[in-house]
PDB file of N, CA and C in Angstrom:
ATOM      1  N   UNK A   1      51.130-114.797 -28.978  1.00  0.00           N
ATOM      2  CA  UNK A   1      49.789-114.954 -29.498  1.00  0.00           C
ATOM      3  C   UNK A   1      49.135-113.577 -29.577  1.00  0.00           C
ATOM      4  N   UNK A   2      48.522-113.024 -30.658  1.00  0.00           N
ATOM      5  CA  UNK A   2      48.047-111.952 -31.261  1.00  0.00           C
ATOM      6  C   UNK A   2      46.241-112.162 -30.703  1.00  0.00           C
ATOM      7  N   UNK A   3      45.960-111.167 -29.776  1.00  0.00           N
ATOM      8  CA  UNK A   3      44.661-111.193 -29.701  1.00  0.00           C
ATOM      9  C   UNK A   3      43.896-109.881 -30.418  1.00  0.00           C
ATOM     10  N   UNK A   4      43.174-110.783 -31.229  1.00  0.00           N
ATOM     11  CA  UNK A   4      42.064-109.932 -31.987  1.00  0.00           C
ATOM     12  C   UNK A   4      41.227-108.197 -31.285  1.00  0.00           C
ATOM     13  N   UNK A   5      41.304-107.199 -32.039  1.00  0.00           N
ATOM     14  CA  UNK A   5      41.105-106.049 -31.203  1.00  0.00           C
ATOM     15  C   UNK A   5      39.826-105.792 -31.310  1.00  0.00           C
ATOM     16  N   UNK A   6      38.371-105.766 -30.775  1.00  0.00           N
ATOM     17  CA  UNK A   6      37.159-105.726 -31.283  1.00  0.00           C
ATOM     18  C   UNK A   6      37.314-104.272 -32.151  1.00  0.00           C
ATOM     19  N   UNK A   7      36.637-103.560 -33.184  1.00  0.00           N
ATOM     20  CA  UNK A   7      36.546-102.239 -34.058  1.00  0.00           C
ATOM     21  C   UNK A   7      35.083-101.937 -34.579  1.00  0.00           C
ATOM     22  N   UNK A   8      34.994-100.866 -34.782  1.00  0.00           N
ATOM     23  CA  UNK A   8      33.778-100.466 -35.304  1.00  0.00           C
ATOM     24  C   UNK A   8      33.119-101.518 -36.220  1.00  0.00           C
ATOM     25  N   UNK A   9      33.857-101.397 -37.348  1.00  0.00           N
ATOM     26  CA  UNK A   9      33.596-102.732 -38.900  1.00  0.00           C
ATOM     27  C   UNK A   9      33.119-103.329 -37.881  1.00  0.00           C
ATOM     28  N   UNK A  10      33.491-104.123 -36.769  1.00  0.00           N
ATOM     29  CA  UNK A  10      33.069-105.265 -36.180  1.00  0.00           C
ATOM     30  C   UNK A  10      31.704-105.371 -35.900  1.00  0.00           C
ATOM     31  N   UNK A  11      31.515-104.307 -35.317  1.00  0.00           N
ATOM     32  CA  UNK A  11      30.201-104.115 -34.852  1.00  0.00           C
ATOM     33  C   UNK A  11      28.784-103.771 -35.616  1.00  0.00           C
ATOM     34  N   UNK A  12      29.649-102.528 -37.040  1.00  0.00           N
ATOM     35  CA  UNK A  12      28.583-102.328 -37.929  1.00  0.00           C
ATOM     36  C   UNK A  12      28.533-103.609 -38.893  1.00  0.00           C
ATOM     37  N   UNK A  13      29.443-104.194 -38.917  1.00  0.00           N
ATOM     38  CA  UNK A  13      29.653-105.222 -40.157  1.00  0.00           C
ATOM     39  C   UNK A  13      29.695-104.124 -41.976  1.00  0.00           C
ATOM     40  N   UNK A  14      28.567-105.085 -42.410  1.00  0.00           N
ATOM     41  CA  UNK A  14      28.361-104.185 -43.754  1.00  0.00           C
ATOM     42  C   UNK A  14      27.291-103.538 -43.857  1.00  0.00           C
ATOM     43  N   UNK A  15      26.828-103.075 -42.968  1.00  0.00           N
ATOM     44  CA  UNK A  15      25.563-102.765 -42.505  1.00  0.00           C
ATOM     45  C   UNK A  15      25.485-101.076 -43.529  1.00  0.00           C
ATOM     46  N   UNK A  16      24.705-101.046 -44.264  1.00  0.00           N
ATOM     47  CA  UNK A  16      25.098 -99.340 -45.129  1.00  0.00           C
ATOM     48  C   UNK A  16      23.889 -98.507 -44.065  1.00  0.00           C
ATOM     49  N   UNK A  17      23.836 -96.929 -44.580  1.00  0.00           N
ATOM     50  CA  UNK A  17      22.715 -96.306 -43.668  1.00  0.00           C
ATOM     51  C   UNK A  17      21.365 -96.858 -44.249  1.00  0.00           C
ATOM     52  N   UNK A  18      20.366 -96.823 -43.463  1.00  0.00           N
ATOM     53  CA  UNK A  18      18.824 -97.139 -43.731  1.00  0.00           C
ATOM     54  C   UNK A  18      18.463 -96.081 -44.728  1.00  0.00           C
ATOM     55  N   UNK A  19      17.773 -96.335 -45.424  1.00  0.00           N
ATOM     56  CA  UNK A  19      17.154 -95.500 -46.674  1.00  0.00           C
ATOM     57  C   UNK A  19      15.517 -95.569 -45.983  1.00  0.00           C
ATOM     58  N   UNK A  20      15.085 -96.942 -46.100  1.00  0.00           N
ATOM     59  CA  UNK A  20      13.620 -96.925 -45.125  1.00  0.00           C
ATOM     60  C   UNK A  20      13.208 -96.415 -43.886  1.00  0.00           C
ATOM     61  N   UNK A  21      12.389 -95.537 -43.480  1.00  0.00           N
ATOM     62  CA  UNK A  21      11.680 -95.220 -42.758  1.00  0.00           C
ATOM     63  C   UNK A  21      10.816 -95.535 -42.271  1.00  0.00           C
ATOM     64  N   UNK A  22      10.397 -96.116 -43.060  1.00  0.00           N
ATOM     65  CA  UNK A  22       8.915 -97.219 -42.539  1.00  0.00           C
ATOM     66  C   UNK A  22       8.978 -98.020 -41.681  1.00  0.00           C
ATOM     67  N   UNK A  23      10.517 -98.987 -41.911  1.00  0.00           N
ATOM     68  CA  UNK A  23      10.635 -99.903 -41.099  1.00  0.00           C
ATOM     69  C   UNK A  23      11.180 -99.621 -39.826  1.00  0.00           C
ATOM     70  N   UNK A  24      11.360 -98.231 -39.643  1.00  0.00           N
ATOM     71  CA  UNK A  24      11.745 -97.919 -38.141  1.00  0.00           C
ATOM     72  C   UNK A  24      10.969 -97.434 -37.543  1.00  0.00           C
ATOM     73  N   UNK A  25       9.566 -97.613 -38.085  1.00  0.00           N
ATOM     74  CA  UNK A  25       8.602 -96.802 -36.968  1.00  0.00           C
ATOM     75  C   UNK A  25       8.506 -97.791 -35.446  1.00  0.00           C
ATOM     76  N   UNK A  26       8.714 -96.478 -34.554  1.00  0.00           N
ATOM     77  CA  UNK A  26       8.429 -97.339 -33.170  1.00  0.00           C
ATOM     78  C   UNK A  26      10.058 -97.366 -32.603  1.00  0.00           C
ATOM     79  N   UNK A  27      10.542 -97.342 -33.300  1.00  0.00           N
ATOM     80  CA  UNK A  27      12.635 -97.625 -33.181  1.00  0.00           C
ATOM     81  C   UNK A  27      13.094 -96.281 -33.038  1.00  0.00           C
ATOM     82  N   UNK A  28      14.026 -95.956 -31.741  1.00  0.00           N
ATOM     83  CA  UNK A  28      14.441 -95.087 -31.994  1.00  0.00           C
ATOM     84  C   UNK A  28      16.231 -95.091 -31.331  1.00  0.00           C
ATOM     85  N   UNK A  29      17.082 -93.718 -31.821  1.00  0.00           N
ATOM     86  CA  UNK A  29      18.548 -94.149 -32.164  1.00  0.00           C
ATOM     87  C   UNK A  29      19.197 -93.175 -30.416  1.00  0.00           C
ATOM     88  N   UNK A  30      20.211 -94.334 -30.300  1.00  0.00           N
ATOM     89  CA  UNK A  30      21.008 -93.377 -29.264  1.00  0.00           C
ATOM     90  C   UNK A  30      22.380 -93.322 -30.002  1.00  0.00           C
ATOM     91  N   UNK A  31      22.761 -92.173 -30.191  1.00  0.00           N
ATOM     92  CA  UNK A  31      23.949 -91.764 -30.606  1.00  0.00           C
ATOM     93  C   UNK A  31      24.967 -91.753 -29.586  1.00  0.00           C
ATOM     94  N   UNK A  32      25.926 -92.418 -30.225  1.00  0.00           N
ATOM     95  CA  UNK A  32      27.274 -92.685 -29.760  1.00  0.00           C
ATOM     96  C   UNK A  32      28.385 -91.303 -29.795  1.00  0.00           C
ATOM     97  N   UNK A  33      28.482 -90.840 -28.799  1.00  0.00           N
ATOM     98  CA  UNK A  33      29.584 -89.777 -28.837  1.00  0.00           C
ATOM     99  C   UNK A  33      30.997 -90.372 -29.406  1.00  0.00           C
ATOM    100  N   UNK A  34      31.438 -89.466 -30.209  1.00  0.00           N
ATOM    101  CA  UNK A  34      32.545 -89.908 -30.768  1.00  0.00           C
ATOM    102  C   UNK A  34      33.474 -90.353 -29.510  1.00  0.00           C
ATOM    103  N   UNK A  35      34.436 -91.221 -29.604  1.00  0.00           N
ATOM    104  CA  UNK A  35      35.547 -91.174 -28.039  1.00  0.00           C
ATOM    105  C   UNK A  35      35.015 -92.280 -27.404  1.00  0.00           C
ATOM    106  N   UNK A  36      33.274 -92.858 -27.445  1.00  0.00           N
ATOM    107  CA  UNK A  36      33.634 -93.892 -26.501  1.00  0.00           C
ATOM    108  C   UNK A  36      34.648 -94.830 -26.852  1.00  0.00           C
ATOM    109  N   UNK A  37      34.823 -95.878 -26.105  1.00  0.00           N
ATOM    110  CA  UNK A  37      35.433 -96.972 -26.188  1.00  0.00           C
ATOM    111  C   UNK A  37      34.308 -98.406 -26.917  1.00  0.00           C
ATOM    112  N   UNK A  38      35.222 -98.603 -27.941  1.00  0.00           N
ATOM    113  CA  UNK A  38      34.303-100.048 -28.510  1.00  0.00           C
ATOM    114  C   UNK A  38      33.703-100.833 -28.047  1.00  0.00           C
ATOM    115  N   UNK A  39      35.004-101.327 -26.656  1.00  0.00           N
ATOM    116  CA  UNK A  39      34.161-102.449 -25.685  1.00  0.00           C
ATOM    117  C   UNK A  39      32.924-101.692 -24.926  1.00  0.00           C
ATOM    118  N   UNK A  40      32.500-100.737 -24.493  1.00  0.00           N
ATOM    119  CA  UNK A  40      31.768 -99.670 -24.277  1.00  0.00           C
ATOM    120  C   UNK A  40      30.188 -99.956 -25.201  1.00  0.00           C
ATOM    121  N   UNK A  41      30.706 -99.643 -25.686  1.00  0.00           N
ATOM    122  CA  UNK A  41      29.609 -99.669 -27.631  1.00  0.00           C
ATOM    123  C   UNK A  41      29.207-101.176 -27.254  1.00  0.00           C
ATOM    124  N   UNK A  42      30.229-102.087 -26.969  1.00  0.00           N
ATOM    125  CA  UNK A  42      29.638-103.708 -27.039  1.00  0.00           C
ATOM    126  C   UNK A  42      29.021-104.060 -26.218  1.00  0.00           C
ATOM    127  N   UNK A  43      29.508-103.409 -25.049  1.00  0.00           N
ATOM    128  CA  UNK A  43      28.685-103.885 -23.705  1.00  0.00           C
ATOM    129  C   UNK A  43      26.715-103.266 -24.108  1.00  0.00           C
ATOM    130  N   UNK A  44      26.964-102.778 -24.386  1.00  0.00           N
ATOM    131  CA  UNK A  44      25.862-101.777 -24.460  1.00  0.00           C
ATOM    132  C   UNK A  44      24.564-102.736 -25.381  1.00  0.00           C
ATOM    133  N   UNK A  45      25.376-103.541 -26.522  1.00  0.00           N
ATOM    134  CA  UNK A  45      24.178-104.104 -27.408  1.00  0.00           C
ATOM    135  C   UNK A  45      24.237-105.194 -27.112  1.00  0.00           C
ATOM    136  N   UNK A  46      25.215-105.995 -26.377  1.00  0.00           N
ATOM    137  CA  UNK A  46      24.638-107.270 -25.780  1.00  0.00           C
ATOM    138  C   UNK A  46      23.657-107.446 -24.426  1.00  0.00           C
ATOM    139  N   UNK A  47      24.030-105.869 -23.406  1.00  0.00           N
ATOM    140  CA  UNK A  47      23.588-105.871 -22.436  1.00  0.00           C
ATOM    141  C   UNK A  47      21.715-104.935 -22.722  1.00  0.00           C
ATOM    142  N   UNK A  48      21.606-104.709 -23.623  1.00  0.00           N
ATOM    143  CA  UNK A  48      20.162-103.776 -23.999  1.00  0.00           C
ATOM    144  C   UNK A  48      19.811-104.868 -25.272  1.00  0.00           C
ATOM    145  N   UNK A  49      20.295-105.576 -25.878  1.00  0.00           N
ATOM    146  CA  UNK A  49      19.718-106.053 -26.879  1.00  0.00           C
ATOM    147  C   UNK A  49      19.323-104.665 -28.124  1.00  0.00           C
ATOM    148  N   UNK A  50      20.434-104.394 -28.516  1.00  0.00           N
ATOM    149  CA  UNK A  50      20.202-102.742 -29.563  1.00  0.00           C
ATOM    150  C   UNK A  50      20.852-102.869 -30.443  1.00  0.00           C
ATOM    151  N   UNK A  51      20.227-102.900 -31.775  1.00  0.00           N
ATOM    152  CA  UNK A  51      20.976-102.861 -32.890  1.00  0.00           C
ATOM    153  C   UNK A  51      21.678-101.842 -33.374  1.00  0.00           C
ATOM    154  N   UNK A  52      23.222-102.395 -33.971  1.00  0.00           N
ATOM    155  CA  UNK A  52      24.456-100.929 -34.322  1.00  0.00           C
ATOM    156  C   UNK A  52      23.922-100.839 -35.738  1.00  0.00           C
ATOM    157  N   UNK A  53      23.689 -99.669 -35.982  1.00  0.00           N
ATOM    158  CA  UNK A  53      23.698 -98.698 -37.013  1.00  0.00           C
ATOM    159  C   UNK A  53      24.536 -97.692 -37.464  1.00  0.00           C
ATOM    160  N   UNK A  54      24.539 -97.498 -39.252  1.00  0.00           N
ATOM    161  CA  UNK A  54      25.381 -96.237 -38.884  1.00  0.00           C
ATOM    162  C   UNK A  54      24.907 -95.074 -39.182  1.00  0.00           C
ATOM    163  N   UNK A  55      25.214 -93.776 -39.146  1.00  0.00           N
ATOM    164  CA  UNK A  55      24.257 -92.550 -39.409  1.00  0.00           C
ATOM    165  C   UNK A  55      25.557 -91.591 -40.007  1.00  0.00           C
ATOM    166  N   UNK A  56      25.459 -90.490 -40.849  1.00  0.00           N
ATOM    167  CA  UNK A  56      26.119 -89.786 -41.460  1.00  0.00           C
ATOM    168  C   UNK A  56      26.205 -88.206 -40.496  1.00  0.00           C
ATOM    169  N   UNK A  57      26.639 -87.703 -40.019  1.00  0.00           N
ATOM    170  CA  UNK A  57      25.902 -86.258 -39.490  1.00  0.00           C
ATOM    171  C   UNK A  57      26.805 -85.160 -40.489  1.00  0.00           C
ATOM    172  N   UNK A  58      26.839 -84.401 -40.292  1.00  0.00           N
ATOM    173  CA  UNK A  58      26.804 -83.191 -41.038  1.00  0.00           C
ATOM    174  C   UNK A  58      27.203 -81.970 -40.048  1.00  0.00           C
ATOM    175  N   UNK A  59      28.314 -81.570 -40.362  1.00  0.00           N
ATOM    176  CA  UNK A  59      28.934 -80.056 -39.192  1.00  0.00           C
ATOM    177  C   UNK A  59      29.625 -79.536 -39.759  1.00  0.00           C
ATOM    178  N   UNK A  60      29.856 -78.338 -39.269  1.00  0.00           N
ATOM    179  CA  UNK A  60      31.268 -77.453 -40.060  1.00  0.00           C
ATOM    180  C   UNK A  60      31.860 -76.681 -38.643  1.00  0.00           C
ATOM    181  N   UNK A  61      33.103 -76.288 -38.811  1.00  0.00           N
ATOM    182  CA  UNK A  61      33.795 -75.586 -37.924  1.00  0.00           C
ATOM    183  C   UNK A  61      33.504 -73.840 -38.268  1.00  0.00           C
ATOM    184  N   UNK A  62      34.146 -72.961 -37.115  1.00  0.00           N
ATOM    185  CA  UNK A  62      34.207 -71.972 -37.747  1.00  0.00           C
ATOM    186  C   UNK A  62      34.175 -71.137 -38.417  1.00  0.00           C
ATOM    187  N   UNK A  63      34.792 -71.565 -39.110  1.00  0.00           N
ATOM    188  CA  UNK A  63      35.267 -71.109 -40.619  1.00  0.00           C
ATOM    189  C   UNK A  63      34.184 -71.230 -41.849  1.00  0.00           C
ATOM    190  N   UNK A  64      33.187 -72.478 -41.006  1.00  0.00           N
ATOM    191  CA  UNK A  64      31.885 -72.738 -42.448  1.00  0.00           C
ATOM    192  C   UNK A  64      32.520 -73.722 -42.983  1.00  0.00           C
ATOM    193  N   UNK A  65      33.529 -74.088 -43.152  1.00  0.00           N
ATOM    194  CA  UNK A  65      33.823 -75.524 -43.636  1.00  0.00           C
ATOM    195  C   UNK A  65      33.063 -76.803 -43.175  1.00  0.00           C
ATOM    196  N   UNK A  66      32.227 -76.985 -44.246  1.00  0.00           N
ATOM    197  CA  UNK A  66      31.110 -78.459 -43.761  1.00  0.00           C
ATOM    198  C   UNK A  66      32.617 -79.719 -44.028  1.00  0.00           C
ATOM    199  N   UNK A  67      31.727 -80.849 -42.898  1.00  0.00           N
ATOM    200  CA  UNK A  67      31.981 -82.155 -43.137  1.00  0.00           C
ATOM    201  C   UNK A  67      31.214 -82.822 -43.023  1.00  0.00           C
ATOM    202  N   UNK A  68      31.329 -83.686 -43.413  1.00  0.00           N
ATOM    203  CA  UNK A  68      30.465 -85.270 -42.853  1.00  0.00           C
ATOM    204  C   UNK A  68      30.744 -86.532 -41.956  1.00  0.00           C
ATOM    205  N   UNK A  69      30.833 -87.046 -40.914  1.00  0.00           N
ATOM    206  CA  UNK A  69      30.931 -87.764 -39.758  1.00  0.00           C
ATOM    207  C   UNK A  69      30.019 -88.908 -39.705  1.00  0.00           C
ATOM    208  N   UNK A  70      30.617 -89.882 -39.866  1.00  0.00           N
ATOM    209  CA  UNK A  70      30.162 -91.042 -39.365  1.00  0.00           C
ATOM    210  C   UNK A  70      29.833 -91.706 -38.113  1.00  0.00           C
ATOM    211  N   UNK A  71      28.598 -91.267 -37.693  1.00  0.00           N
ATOM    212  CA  UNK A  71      28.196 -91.895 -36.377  1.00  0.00           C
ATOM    213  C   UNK A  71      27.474 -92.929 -36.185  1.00  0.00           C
ATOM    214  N   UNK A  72      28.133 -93.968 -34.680  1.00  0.00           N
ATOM    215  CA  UNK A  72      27.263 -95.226 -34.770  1.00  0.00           C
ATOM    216  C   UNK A  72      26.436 -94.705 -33.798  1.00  0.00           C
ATOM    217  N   UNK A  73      25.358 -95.549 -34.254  1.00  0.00           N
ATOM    218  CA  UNK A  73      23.959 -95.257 -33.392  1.00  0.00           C
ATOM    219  C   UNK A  73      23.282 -96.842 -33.074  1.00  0.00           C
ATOM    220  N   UNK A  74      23.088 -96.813 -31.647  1.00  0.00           N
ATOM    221  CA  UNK A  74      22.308 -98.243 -31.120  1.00  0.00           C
ATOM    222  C   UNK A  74      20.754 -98.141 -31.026  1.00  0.00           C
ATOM    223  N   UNK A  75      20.083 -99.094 -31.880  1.00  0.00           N
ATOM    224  CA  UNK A  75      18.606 -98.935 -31.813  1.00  0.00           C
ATOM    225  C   UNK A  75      18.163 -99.940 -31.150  1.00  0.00           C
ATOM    226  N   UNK A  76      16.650 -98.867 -30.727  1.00  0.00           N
ATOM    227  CA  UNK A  76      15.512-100.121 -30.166  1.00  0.00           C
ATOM    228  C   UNK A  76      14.619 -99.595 -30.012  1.00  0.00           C
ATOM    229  N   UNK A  77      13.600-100.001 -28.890  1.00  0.00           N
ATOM    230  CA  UNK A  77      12.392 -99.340 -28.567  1.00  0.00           C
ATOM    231  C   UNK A  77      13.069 -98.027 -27.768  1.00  0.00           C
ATOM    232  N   UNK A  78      12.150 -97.371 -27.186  1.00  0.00           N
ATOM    233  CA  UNK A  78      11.950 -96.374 -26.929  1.00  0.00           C
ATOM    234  C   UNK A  78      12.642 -96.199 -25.265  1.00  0.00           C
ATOM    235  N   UNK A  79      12.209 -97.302 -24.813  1.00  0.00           N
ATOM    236  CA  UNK A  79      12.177 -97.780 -23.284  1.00  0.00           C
ATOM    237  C   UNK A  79      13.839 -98.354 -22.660  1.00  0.00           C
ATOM    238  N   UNK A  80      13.779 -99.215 -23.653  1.00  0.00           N
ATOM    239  CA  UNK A  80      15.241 -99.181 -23.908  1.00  0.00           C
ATOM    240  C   UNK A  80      16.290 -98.844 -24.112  1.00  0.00           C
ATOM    241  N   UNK A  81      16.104 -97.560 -25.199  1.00  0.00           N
ATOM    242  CA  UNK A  81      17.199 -96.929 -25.249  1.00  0.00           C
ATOM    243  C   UNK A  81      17.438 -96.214 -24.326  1.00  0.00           C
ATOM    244  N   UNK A  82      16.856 -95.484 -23.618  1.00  0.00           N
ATOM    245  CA  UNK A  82      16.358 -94.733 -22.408  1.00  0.00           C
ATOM    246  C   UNK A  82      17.522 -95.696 -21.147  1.00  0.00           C
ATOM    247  N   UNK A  83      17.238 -96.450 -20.945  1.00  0.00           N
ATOM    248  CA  UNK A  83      18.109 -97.226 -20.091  1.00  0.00           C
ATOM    249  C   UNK A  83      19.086 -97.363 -20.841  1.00  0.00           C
ATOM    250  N   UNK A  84      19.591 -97.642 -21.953  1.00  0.00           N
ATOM    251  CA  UNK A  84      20.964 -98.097 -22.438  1.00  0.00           C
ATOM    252  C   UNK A  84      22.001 -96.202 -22.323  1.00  0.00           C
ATOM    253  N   UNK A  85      21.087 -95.331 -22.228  1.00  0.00           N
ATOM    254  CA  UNK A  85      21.494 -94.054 -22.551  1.00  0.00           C
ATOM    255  C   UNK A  85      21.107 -93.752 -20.843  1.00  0.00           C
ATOM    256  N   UNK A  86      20.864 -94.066 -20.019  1.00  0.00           N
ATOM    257  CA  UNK A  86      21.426 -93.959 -18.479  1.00  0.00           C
ATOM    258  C   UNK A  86      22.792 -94.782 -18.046  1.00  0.00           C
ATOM    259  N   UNK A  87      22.391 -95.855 -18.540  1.00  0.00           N
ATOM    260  CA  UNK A  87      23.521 -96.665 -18.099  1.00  0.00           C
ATOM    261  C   UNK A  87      24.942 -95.746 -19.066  1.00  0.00           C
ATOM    262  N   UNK A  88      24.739 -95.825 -20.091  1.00  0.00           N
ATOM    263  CA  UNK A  88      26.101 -94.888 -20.792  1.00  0.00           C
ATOM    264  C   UNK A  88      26.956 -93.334 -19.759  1.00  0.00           C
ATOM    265  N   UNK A  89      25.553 -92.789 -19.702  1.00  0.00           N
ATOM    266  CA  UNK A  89      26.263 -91.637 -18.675  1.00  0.00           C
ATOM    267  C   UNK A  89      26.791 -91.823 -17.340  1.00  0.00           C
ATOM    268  N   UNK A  90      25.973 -93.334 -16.355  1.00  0.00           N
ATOM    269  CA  UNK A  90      26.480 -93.575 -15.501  1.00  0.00           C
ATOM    270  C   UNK A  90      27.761 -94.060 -15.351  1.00  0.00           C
ATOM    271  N   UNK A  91      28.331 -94.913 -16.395  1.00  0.00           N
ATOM    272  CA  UNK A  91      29.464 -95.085 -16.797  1.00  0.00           C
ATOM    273  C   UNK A  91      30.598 -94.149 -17.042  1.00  0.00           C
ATOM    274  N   UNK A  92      29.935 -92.966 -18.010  1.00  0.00           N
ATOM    275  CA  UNK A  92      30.712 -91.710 -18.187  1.00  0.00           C
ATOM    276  C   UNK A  92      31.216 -91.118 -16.292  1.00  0.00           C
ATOM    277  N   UNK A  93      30.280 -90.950 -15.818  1.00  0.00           N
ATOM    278  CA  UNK A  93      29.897 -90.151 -14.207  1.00  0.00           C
ATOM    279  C   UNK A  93      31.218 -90.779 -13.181  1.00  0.00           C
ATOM    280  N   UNK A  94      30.946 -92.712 -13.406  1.00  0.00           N
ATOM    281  CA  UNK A  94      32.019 -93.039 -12.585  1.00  0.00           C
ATOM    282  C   UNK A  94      33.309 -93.287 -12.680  1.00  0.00           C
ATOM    283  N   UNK A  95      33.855 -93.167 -14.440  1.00  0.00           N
ATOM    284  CA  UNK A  95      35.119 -93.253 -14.829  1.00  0.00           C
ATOM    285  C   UNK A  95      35.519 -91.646 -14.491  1.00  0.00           C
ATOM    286  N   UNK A  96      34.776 -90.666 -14.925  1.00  0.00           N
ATOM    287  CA  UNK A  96      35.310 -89.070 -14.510  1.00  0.00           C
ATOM    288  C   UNK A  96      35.387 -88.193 -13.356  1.00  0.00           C
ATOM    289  N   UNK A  97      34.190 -89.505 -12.828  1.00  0.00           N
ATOM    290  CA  UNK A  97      34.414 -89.061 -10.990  1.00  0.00           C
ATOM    291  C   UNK A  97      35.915 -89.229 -10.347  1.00  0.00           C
ATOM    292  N   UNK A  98      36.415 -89.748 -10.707  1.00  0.00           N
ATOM    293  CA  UNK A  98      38.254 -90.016 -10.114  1.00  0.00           C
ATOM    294  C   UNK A  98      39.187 -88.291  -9.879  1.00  0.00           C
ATOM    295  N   UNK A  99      38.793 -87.592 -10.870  1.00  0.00           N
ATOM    296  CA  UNK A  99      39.105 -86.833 -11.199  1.00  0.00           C
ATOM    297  C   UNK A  99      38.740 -85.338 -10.398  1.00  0.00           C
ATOM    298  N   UNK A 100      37.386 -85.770  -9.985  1.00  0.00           N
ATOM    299  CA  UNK A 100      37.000 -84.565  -9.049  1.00  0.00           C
ATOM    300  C   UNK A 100      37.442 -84.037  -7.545  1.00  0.00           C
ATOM    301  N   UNK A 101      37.211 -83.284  -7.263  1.00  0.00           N
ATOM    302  CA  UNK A 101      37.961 -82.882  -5.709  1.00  0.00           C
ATOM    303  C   UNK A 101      39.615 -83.534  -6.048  1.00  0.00           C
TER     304      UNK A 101
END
């Protein structure tokens, strides 16, 4: 039996980037470092109630070679994200704590 793998698509669905501004006043975005883990990303919007978004960013290496990067970003109030973006690093802190000493 083949169990289903949760994925990004999953989470953004067909969701394209926001063009409106208006409608996010008051909303604001916690960016997802590239590398987390999905189930990570999931825990996060069932456990904060935060909507997945996606956002485009824009970088270049070295060399000046631009790209463009697709980042998901979890929204909400203000208060919220704030806790959903503690709880993320505390998570980061105790999976990398293994590693120290």
């Amino acid at each position: 039996m083949s169990e289903k793998i949760l994925g990004i698509e999953d989470l953004l669905g067909e969701v394209e980037e926001e063009e409106f501004v208006e409608e996010q006043e008051g909303l604001y975005d916690l960016v997802i470092p590239p590398g987390v883990p999905v189930s990570l990303i999931h825990e996060l919007i069932l456990e904060f109630d935060l909507e997945p978004h996606a956002k485009t960013s824009s970088g270049s290496v070295e060399e000046g070679e631009l790209f463009d990067m697709a980042m998901v970003v979890l929204r909400g109030d203000l208060e919220t994200v704030q806790r959903a973006e503690k709880y993320l690093f505390d998570v980061f802190d105790e999976r990398i704590g293994c590693f120290g000493d």
